[in-house]
C-alpha atoms as a PDB file:
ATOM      1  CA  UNK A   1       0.000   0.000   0.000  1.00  0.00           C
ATOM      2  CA  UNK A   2       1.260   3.399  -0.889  1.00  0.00           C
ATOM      3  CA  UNK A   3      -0.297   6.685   0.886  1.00  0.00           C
ATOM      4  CA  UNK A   4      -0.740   9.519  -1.479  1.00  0.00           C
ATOM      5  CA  UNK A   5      -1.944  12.567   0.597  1.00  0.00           C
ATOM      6  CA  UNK A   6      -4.465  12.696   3.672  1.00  0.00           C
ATOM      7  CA  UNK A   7      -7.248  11.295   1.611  1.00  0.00           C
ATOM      8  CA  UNK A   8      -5.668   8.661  -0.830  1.00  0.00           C
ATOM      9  CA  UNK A   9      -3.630   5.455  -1.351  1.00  0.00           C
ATOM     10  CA  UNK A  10      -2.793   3.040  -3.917  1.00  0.00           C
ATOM     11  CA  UNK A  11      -2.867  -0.786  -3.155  1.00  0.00           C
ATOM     12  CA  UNK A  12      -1.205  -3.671  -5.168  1.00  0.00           C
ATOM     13  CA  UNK A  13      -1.040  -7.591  -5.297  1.00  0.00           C
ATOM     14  CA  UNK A  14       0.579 -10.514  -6.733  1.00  0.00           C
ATOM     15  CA  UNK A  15      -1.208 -13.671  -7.013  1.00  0.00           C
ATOM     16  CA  UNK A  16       0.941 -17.240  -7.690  1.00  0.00           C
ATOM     17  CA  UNK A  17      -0.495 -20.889  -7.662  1.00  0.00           C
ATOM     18  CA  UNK A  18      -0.366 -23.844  -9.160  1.00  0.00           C
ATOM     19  CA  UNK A  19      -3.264 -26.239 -10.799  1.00  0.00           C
ATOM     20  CA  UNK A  20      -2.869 -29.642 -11.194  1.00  0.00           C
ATOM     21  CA  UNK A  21      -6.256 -31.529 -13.610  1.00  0.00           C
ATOM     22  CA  UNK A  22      -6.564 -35.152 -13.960  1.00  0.00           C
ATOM     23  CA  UNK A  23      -9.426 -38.042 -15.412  1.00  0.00           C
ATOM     24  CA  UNK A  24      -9.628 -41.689 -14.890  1.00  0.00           C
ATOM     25  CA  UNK A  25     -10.263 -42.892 -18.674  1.00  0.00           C
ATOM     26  CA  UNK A  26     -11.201 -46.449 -17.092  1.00  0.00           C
ATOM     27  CA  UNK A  27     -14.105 -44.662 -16.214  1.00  0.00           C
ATOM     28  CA  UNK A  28     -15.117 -43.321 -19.511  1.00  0.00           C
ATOM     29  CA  UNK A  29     -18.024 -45.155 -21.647  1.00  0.00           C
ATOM     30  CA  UNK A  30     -17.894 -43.829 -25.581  1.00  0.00           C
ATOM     31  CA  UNK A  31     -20.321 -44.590 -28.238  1.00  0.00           C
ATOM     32  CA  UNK A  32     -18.006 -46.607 -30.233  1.00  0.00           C
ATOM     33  CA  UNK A  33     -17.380 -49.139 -27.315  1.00  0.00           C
ATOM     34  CA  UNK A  34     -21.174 -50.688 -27.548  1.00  0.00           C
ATOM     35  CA  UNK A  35     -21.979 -53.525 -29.403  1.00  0.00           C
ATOM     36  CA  UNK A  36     -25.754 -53.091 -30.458  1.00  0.00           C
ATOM     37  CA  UNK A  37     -27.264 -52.147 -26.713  1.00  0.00           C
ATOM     38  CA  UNK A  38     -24.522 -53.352 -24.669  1.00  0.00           C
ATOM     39  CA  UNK A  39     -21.447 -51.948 -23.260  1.00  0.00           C
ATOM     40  CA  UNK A  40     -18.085 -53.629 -24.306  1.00  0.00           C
ATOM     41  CA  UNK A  41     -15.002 -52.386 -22.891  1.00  0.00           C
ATOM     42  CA  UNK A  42     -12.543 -54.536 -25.083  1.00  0.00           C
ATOM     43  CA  UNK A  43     -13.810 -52.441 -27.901  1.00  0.00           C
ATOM     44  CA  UNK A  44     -11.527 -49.551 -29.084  1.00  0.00           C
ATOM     45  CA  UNK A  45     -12.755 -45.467 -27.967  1.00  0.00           C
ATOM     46  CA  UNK A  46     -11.873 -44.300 -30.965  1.00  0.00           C
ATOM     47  CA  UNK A  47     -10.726 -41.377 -29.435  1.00  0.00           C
ATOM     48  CA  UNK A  48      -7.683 -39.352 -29.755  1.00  0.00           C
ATOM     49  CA  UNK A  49      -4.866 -40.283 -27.051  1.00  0.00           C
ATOM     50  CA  UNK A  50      -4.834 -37.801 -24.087  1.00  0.00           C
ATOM     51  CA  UNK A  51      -2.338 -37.075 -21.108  1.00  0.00           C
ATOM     52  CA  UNK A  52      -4.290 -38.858 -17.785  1.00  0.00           C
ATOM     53  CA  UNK A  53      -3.272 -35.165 -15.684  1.00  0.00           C
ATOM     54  CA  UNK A  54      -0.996 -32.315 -16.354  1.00  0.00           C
ATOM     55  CA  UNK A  55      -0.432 -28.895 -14.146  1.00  0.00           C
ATOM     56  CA  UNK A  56       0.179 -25.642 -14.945  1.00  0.00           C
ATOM     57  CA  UNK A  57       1.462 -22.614 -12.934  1.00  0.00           C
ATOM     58  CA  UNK A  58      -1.059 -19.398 -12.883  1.00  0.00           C
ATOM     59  CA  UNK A  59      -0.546 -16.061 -12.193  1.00  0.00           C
ATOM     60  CA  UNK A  60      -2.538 -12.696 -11.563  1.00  0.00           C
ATOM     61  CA  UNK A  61      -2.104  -9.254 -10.206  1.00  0.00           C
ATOM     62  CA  UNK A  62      -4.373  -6.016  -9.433  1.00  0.00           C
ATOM     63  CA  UNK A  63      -4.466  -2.731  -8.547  1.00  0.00           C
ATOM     64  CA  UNK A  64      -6.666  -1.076  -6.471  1.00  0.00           C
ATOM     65  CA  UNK A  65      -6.947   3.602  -5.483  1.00  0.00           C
ATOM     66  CA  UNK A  66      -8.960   4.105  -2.131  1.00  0.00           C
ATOM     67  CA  UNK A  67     -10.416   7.718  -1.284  1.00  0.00           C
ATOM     68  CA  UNK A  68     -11.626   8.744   2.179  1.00  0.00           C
ATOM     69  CA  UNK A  69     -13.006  12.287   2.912  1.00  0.00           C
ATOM     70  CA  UNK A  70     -13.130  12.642   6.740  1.00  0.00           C
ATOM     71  CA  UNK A  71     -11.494  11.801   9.631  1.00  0.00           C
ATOM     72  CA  UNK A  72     -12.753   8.464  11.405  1.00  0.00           C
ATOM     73  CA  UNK A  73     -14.485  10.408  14.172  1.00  0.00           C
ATOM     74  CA  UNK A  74     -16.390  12.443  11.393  1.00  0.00           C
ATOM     75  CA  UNK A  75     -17.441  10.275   9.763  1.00  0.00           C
ATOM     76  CA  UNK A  76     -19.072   7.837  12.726  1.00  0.00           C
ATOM     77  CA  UNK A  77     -20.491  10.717  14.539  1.00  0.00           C
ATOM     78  CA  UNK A  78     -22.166  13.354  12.118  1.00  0.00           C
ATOM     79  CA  UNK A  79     -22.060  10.530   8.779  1.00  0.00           C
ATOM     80  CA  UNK A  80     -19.955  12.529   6.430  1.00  0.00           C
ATOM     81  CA  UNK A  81     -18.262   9.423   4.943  1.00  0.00           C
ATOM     82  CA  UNK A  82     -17.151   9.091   1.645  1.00  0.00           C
ATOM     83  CA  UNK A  83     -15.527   6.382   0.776  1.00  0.00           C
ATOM     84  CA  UNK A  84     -14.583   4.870  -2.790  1.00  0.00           C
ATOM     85  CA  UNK A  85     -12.552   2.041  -3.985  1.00  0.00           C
ATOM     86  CA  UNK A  86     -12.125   1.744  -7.941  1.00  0.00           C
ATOM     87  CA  UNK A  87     -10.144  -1.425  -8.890  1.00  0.00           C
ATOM     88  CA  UNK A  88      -8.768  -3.819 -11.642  1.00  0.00           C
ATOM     89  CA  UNK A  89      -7.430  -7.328 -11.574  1.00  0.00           C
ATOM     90  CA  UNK A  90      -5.720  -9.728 -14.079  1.00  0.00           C
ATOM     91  CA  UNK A  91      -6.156 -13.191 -13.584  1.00  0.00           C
ATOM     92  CA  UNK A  92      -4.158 -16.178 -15.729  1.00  0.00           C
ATOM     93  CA  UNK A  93      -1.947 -13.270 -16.905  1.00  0.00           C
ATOM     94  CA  UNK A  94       0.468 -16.204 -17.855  1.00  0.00           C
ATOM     95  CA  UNK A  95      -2.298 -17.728 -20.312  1.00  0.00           C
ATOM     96  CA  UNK A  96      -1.101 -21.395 -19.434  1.00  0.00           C
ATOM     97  CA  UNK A  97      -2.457 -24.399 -21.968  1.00  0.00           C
ATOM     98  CA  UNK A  98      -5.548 -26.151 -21.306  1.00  0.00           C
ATOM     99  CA  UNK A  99      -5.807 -29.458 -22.950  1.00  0.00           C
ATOM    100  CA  UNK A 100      -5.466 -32.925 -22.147  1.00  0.00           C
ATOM    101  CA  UNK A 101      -5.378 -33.578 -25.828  1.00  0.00           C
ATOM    102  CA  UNK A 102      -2.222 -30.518 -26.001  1.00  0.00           C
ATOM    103  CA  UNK A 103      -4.286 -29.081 -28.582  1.00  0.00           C
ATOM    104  CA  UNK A 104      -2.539 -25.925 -30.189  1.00  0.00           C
ATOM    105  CA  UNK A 105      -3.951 -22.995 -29.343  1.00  0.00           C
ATOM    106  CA  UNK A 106      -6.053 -24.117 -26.403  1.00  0.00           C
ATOM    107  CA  UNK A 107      -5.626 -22.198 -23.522  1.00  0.00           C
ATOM    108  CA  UNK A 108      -6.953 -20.694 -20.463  1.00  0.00           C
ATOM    109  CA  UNK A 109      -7.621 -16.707 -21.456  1.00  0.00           C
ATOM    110  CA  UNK A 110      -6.793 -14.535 -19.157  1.00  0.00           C
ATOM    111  CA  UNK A 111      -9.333 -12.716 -17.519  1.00  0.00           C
ATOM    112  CA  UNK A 112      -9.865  -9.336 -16.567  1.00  0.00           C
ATOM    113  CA  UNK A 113     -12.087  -7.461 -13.298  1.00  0.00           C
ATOM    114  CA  UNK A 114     -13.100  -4.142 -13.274  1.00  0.00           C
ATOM    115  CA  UNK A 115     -14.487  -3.464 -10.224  1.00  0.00           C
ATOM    116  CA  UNK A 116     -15.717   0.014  -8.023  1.00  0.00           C
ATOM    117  CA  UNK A 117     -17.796   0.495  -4.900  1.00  0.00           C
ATOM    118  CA  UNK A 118     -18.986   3.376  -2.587  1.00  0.00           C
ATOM    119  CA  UNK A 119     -20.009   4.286   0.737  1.00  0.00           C
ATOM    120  CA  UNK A 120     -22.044   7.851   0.411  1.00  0.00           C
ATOM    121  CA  UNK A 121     -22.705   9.218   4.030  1.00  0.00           C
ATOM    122  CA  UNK A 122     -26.678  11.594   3.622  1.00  0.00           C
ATOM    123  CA  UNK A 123     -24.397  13.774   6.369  1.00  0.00           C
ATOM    124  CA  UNK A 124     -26.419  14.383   9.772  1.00  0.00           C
ATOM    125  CA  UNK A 125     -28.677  10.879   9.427  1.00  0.00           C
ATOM    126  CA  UNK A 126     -28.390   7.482  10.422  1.00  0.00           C
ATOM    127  CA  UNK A 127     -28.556   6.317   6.150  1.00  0.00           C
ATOM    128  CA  UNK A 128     -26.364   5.987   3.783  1.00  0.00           C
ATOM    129  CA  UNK A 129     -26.122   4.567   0.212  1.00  0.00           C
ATOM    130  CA  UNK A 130     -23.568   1.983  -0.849  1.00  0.00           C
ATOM    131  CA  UNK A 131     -23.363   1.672  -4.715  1.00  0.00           C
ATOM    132  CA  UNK A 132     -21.185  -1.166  -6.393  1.00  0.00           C
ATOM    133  CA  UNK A 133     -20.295  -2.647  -9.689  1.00  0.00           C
ATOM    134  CA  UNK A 134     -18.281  -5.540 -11.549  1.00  0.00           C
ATOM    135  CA  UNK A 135     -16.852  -5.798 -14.813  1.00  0.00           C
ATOM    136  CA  UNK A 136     -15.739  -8.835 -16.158  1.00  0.00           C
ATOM    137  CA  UNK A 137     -14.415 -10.259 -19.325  1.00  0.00           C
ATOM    138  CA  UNK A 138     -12.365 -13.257 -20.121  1.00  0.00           C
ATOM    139  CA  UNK A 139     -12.528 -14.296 -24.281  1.00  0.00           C
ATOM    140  CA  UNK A 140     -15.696 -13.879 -25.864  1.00  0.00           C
ATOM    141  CA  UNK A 141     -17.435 -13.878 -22.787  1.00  0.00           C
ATOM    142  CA  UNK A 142     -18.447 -10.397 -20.435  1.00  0.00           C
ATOM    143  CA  UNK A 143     -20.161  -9.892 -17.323  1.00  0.00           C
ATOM    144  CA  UNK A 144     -21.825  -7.106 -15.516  1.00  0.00           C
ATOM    145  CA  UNK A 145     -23.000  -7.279 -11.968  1.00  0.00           C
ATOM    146  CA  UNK A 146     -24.072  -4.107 -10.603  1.00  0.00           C
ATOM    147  CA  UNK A 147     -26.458  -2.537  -7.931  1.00  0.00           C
ATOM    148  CA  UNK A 148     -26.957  -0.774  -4.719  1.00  0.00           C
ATOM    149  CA  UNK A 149     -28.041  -1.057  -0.887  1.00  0.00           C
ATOM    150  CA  UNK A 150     -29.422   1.341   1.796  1.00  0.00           C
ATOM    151  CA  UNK A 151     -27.626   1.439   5.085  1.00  0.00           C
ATOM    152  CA  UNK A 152     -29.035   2.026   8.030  1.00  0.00           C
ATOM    153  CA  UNK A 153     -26.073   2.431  11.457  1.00  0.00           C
ATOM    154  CA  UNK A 154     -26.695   3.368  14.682  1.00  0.00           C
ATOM    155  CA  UNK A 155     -23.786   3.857  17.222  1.00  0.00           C
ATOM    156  CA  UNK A 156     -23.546   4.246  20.809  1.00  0.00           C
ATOM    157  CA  UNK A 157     -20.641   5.640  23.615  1.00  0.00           C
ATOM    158  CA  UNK A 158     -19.330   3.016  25.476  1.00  0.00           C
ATOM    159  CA  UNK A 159     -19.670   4.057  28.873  1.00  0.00           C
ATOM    160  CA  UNK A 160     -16.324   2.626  30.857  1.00  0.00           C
ATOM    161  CA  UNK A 161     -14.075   2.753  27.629  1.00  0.00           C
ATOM    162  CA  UNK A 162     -15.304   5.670  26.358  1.00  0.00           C
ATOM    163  CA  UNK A 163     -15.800   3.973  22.403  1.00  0.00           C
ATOM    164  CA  UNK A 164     -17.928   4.361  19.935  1.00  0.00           C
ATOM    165  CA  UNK A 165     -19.875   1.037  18.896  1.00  0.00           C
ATOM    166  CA  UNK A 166     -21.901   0.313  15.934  1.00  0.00           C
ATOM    167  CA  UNK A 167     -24.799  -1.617  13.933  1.00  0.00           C
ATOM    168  CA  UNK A 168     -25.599  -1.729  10.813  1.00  0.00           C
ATOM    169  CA  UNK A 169     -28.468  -3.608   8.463  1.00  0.00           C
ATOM    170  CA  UNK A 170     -28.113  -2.711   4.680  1.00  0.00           C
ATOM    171  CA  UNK A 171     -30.748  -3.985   1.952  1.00  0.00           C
ATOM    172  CA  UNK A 172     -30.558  -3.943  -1.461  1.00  0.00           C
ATOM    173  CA  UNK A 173     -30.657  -5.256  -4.868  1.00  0.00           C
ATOM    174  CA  UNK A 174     -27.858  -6.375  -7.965  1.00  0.00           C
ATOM    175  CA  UNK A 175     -28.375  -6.595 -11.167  1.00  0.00           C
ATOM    176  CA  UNK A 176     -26.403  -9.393 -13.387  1.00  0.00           C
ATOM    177  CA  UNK A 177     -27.159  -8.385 -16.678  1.00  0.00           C
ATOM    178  CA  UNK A 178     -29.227 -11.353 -19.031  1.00  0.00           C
ATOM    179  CA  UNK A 179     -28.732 -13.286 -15.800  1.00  0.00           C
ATOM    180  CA  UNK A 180     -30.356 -12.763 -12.304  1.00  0.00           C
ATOM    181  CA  UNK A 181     -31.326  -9.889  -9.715  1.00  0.00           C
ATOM    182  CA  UNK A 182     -30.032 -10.930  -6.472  1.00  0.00           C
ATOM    183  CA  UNK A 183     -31.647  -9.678  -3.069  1.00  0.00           C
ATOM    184  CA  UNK A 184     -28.937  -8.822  -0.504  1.00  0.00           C
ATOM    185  CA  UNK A 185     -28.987  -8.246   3.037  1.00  0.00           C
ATOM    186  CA  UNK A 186     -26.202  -7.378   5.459  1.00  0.00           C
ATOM    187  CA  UNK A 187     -26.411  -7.411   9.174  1.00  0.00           C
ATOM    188  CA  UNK A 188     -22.862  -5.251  10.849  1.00  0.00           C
ATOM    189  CA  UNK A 189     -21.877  -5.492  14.316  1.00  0.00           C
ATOM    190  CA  UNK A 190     -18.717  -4.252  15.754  1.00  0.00           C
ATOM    191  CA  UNK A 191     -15.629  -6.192  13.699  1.00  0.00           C
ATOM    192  CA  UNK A 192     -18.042  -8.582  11.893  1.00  0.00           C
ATOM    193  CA  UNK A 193     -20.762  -8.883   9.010  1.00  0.00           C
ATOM    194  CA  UNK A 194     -22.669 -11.203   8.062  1.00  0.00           C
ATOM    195  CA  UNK A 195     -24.463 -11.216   4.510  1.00  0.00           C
ATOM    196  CA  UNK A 196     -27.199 -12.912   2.844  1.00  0.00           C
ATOM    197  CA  UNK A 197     -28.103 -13.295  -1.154  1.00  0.00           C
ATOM    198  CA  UNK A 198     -30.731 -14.828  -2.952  1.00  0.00           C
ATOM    199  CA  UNK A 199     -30.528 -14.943  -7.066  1.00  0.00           C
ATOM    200  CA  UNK A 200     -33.668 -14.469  -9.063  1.00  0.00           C
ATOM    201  CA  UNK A 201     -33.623 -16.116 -12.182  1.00  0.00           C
ATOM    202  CA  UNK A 202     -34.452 -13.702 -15.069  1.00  0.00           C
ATOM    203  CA  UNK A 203     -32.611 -15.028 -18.330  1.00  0.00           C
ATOM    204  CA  UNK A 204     -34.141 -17.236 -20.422  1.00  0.00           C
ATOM    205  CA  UNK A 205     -33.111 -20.698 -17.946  1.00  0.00           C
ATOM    206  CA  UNK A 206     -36.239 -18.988 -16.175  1.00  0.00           C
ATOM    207  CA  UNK A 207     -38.871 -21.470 -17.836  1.00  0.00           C
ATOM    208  CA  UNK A 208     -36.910 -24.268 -16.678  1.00  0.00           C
ATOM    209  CA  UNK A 209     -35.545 -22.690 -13.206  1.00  0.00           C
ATOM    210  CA  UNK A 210     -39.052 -21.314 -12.377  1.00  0.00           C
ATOM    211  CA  UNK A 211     -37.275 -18.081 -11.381  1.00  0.00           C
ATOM    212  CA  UNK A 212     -35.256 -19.996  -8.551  1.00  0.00           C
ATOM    213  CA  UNK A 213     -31.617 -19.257  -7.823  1.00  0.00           C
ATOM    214  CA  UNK A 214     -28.960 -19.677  -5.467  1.00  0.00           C
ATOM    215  CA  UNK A 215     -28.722 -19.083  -1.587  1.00  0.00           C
ATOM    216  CA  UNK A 216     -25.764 -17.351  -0.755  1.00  0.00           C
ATOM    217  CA  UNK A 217     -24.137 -16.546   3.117  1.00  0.00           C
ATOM    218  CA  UNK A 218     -20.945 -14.389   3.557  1.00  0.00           C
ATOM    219  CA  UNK A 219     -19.089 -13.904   6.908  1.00  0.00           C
ATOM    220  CA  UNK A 220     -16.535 -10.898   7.074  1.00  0.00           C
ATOM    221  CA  UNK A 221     -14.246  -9.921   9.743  1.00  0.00           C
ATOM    222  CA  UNK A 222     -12.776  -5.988  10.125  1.00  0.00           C
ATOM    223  CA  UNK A 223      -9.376  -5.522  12.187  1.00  0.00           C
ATOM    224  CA  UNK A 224      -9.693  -2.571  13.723  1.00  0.00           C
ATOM    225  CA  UNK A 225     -13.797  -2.540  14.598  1.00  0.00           C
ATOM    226  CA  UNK A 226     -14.709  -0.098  11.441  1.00  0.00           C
ATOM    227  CA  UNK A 227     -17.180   1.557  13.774  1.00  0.00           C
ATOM    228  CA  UNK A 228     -15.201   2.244  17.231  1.00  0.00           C
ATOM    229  CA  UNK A 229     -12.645   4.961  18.055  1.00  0.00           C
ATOM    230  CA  UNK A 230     -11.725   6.853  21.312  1.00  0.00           C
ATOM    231  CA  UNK A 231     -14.074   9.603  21.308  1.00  0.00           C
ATOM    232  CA  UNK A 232     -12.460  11.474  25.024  1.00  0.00           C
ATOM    233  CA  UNK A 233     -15.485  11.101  26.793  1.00  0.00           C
ATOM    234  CA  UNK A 234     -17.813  12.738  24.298  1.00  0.00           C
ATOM    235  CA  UNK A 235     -20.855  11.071  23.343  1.00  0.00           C
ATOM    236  CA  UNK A 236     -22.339  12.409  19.822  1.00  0.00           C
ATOM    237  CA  UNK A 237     -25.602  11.206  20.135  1.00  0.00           C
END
């Protein structure tokens, strides 16, 4: 992380792994191994020879520019956060090949994120809006997830430590385009968050999907508590 002035830094990452992908061809029934209706195994596949497993190194990276108007006591106590995080990663930078069959050509594309969220403090209120989006393309194929939710926080002074402690429950609704609107709810309290998701099918799966998607749960843990700072005493509400 590099800090650029009171209200702005610059993060960056490396990512390194390795994948390792491997089939059992005993396994494997093709259409050329039956004999009228029956299965034979002594028959011959037909198919091209293949590798049983290879691996592959993989590598990504990203960038990410944070922005913060206020000082922390600010912005719990009179809501005049504003807070933005615009980022990009590259994943399978390296491009490594993809085929059992070491097919020229075949590979796994690299893919790129796009990615930017907000949290927009309505200054002397207990709301605030927090706006995100996703870009994502990796070949031919493209992405967009985007959307918003309405926070609601409430904080109170720690009487013996003299802290600020806070709650939070956001609501709200994303958008992934020709795919789904998801539901999201977020419950906040002190250092952790737990979130909740539920897809709506709305592409054209939806005649055989009935509009039913998937149940999503997230559990997030802050270090320091996002919401709590040494306030001397004062209480601002």
């Amino acid at each position: 992380h590099l800090y650029l002035g009171e209200h702005n830094r610059l993060g960056a990452g490396i990512q390194a792994g390795y994948a390792q992908r491997s089939m059992n061809y005993s396994a494997f029934q093709w259409g050329n191994q039956y004999d009228v209706n029956a299965f034979n195994p002594n028959l011959p596949s037909g198919e091209p020879s293949a590798g049983a497993a290879f691996g592959y190194a993989d590598f990504g990276t990203g960038i990410v520019w944070t922005y913060e108007n206020a000082s922390r006591s600010d912005q719990v106590a009179n809501n005049h956060e504003l807070k933005i995080n615009l980022g990009a990663g590259f994943f399978h930078v390296n491009q490594p090949a993809y085929s059992f069959y070491k097919t020229p050509g075949e590979k796994l594309y690299m893919r790129t994120s796009i990615h930017g969220s907000a949290i927009i403090g309505i200054p002397y209120s207990s709301f605030s809006l927090v706006p995100g989006f996703m870009y994502s393309m990796q070949g031919t194929a493209r992405e967009i997830y985007a959307g918003t939710m309405i926070r609601y926080t409430t904080v109170r002074t720690d009487v013996k430590y003299g802290n600020l402690q806070g709650t939070a429950l956001s609501l709200g609704a994303y958008l992934r385009t020709k795919d789904a609107v998801a539901a999201v709810m977020m419950l906040e309290y002190s250092s952790f968050a737990a979130g909740f998701s539920y897809d709506f099918n709305v592409s054209t799966l939806k005649a055989a999907s009935s509009r039913q998607g998937g149940f999503e749960i997230a559990l997030r843990y802050v270090f320091p508590d996002p919401f709590s700072f040494r306030s001397s005493g004062q209480s601002f509400y």
